[in-house]
Protein backbone atom coordinates (compact mmCIF):
# COMPACT_ATOMS: atom_id res chain seq x y z
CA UNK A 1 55.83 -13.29 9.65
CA UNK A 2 57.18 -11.62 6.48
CA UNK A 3 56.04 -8.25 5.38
CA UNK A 4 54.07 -9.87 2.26
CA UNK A 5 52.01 -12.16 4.78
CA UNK A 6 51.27 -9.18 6.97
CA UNK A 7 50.02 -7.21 4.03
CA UNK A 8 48.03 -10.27 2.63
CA UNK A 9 46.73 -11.02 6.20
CA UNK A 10 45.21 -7.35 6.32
CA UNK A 11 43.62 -7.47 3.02
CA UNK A 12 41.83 -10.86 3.82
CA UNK A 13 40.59 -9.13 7.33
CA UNK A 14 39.80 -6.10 5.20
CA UNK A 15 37.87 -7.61 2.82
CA UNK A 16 35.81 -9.91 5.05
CA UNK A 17 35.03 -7.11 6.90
CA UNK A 18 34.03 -5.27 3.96
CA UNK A 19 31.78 -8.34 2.61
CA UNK A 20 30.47 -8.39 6.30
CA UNK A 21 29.40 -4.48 6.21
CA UNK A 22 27.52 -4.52 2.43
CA UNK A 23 25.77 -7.96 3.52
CA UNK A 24 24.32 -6.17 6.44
CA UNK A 25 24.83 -2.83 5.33
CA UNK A 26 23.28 -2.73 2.06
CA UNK A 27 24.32 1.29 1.37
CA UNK A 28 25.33 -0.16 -2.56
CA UNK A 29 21.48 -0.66 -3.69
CA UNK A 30 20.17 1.86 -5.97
CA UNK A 31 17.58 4.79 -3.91
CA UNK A 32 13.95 4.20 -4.42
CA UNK A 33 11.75 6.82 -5.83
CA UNK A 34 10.35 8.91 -3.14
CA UNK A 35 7.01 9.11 -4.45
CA UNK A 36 6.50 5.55 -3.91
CA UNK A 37 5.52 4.75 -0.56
CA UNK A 38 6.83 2.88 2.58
CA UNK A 39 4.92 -0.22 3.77
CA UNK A 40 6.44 -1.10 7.09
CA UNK A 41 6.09 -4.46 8.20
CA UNK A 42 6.41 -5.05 12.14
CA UNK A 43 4.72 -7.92 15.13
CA UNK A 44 5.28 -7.64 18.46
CA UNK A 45 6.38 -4.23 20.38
CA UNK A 46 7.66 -5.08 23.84
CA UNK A 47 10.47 -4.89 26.08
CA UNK A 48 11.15 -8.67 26.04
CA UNK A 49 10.70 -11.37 24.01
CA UNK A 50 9.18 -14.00 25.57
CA UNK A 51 8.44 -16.85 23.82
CA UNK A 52 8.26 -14.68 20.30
CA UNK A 53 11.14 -14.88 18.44
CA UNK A 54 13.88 -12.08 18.99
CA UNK A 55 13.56 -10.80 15.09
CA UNK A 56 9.86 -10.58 15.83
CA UNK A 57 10.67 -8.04 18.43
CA UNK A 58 11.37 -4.37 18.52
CA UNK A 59 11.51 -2.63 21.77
CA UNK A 60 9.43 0.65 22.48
CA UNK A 61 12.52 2.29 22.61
CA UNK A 62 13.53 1.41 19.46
CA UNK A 63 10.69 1.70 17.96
CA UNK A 64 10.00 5.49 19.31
CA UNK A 65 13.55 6.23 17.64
CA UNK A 66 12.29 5.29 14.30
CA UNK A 67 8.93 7.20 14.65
CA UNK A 68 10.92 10.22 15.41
CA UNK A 69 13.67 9.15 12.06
CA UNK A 70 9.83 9.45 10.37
CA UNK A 71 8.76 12.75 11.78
CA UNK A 72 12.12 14.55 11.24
CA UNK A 73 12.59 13.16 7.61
CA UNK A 74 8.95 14.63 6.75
CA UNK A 75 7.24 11.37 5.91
CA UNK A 76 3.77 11.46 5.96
CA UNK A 77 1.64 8.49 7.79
CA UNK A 78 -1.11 6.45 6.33
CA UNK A 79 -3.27 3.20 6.72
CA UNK A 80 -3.32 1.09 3.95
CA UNK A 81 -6.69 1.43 2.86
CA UNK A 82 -5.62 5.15 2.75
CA UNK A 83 -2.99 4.63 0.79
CA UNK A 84 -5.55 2.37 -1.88
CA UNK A 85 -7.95 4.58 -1.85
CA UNK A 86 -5.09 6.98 -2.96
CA UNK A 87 -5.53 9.57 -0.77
CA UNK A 88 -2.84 12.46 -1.89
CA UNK A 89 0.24 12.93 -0.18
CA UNK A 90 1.87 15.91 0.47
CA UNK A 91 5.29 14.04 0.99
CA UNK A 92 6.81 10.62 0.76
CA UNK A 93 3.93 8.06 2.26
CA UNK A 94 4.40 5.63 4.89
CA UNK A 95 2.39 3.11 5.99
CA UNK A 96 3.22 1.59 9.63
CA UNK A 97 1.74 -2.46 9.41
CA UNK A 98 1.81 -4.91 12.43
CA UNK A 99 0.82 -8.72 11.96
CA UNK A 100 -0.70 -10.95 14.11
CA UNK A 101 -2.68 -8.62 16.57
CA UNK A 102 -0.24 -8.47 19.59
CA UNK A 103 -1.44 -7.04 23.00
CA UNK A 104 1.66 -4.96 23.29
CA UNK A 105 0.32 -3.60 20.37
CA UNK A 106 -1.98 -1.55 22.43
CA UNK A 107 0.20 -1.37 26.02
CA UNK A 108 3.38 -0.26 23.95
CA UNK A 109 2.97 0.77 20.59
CA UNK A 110 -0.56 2.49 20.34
CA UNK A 111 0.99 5.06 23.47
CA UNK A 112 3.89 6.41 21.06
CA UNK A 113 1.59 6.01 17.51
CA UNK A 114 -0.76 8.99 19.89
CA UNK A 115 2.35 10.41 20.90
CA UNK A 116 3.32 11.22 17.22
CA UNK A 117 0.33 11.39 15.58
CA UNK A 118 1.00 8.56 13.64
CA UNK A 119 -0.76 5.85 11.83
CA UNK A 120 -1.03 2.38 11.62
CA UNK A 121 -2.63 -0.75 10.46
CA UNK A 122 -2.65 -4.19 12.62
CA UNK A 123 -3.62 -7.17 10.74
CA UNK A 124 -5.57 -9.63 13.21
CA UNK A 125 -5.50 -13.37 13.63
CA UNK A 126 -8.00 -13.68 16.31
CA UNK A 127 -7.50 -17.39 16.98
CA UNK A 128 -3.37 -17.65 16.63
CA UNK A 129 -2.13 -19.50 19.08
CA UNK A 130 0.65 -18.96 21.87
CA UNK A 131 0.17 -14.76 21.70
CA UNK A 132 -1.21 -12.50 24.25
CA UNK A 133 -3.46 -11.01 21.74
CA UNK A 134 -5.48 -7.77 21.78
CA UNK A 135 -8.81 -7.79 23.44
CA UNK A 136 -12.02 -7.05 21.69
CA UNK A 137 -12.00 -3.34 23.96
CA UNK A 138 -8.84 -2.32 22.96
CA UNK A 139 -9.42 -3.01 19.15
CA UNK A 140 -12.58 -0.83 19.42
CA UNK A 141 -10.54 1.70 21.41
CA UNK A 142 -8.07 1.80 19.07
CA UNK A 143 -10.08 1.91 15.93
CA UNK A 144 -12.33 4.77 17.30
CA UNK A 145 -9.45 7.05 18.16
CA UNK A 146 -8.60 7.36 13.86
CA UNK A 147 -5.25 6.29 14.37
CA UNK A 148 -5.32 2.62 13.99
CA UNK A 149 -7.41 0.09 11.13
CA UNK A 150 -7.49 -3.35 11.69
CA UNK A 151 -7.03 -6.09 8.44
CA UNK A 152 -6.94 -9.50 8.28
CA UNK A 153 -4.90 -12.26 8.51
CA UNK A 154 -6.65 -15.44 9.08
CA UNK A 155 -8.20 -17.29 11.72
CA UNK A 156 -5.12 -19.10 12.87
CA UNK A 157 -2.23 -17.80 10.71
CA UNK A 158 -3.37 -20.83 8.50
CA UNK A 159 -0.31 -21.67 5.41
CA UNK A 160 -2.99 -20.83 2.80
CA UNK A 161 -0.15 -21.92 0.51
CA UNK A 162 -0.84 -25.58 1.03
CA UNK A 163 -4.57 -25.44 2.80
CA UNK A 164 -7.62 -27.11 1.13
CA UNK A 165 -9.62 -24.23 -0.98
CA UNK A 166 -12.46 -24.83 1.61
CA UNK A 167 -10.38 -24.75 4.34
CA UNK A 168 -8.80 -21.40 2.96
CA UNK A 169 -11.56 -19.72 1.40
CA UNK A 170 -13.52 -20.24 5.23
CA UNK A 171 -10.05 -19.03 7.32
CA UNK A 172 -10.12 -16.03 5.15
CA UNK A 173 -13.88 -14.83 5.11
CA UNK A 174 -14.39 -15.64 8.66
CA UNK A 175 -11.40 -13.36 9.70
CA UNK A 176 -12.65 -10.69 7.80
CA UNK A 177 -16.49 -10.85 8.92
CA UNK A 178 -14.98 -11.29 12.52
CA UNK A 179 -12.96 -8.19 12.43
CA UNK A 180 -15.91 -6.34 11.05
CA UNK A 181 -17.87 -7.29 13.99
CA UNK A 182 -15.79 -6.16 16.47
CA UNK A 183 -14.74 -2.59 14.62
CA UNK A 184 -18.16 -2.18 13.07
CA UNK A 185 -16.24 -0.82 10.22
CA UNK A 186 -15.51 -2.52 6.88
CA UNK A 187 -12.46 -4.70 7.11
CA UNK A 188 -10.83 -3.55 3.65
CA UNK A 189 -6.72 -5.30 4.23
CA UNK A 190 -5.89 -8.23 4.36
CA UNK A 191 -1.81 -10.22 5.19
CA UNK A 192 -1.39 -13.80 3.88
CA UNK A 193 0.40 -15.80 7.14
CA UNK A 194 4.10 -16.75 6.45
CA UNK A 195 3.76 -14.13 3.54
CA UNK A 196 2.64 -17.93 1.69
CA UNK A 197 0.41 -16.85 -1.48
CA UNK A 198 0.00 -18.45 -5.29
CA UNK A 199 -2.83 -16.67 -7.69
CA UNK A 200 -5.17 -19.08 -6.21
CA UNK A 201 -5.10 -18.02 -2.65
CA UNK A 202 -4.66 -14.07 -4.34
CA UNK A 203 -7.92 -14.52 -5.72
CA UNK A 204 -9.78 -15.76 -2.98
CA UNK A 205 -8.65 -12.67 -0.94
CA UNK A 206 -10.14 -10.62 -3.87
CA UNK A 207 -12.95 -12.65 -3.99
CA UNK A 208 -13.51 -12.08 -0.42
CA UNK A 209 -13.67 -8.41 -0.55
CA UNK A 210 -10.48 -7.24 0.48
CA UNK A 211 -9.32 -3.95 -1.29
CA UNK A 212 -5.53 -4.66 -0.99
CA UNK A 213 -3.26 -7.49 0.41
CA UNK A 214 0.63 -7.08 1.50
CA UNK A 215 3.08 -9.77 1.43
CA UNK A 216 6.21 -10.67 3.22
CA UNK A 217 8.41 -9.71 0.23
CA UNK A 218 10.92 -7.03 0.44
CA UNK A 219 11.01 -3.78 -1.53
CA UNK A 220 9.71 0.08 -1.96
CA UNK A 221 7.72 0.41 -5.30
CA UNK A 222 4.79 2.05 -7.21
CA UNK A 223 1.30 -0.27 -5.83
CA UNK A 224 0.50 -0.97 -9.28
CA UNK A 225 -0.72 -4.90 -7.80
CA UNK A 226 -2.80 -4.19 -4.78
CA UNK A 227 -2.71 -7.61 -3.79
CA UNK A 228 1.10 -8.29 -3.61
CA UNK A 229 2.31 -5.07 -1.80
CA UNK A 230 5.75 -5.70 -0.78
CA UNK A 231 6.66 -4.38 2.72
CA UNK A 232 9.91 -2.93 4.57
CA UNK A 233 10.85 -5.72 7.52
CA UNK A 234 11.73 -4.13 10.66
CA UNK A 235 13.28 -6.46 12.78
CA UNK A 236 14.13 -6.30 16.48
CA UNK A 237 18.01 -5.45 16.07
CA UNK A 238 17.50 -3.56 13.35
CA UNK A 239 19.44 -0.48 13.99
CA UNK A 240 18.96 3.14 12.93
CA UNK A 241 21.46 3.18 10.02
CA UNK A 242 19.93 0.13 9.14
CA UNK A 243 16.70 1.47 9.14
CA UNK A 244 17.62 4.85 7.26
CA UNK A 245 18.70 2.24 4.44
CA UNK A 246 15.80 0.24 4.39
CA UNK A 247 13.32 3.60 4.18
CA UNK A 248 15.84 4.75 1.07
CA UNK A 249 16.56 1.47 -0.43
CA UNK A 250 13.71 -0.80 0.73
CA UNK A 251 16.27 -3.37 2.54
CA UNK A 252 18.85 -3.24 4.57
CA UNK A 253 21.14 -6.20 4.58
CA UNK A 254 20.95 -9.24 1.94
């Protein structure tokens, strides 16, 4: 091999490695403001998988690393119907969100949220199927101890997308009434499944009642639309670098 094809062979590894590092690396986007807050968007908390999907996943460990990333950069923890209601922050606001209503919601995460003093809001779906799912005592446990508000997400993580308005309008009332049965507290949030929303399904979610509504879309930014709050996605191999990007840049990797 000639020295030109040795030189070109290192600039193709070079480059493909430098393609492979901003892809997943994404330290090239432009810092968000840090007066706009962080919406956090997480499921299941658990050592394993199971049948969830891996991306779905973030271990305790993991998880406890990023709380303390939180804690040590100052940020200061909210629910989202705080963060509506715009109560003032004395430093950059995050917001800590978990779809679906897991039960290692309670046996994993709501241990280190008490550790930290942290925050969070878990948007229920009290009929999804194939999930352990929290029980009606440890959503009133939770709930009573300040730390955690529960939202909505449906009855059965229905596509509202492409449901019947019947059909949609009932899935999204009946999740919120149910929630507000079990907490005894208004249910003000509310998470479209799939992240799946048009202005029709938007306005049934106001028309239900809901204060505020987050979405699967990725970003950090001013919540001048309450019912299309874009979220940070943490996923289960997200790593801490990783993670320090998303909370500066609002996403990590493309």
């Amino acid at each position: 091999m000639t020295l030109n094809m040795i030189l070109a062979t290192g600039l193709i590894i070079a480059t493909v490695g430098f393609i492979y590092l901003a892809a997943h690396y994404n330290f090239w986007r432009s810092k968000a403001s840090k007066a706009h807050p962080r919406i956090l968007m997480y499921h299941s908390i658990n050592h394993h998988a199971g049948i969830s999907h891996p991306d779905l996943v973030v271990t305790p460990a993991n998880f406890k690393v990023q709380l303390q990333y939180l804690k040590n950069n100052h940020y200061q923890f909210f629910t989202m119907s705080e963060l509506i209601a715009g109560q003032q922050a004395t430093s950059t606001p995050v917001a800590l969100t978990f779809d679906d209503g897991f039960a290692d919601n309670y046996t994993h995460m709501y241990p280190l949220l008490k550790e930290f003093n942290a925050k969070a809001t878990i948007f229920l779906c009290p009929e999804m199927p194939k999930i352990n799912k929290l029980s009606k005592q440890q959503i009133q446990e939770m709930q009573a101890s300040g730390l955690v508000e529960f939202g909505a997400h449906t009855m059965t993580h229905l596509n509202l997308e492409q449901a019947p308005d019947e059909l949609a309008q009932q899935e999204i009332i009946q999740s919120k009434q149910h929630i507000e049965s079990i907490t005894g507290v208004a249910c003000q949030s509310f998470a479209y499944p799939y992240g799946r929303l048009n202005e029709r399904t938007v306005n049934f979610v106001k028309n239900a009642g809901f204060l505020c509504a987050v979405t699967v879309k990725k970003g950090i930014e001013a919540l001048t639309n309450a019912y299309m709050v874009k979220r940070i996605s943490v996923l289960g191999k997200t790593n801490i670098v990783q993670f320090h990007i998303a909370m500066t840049r609002g996403r990590y990797r493309v």
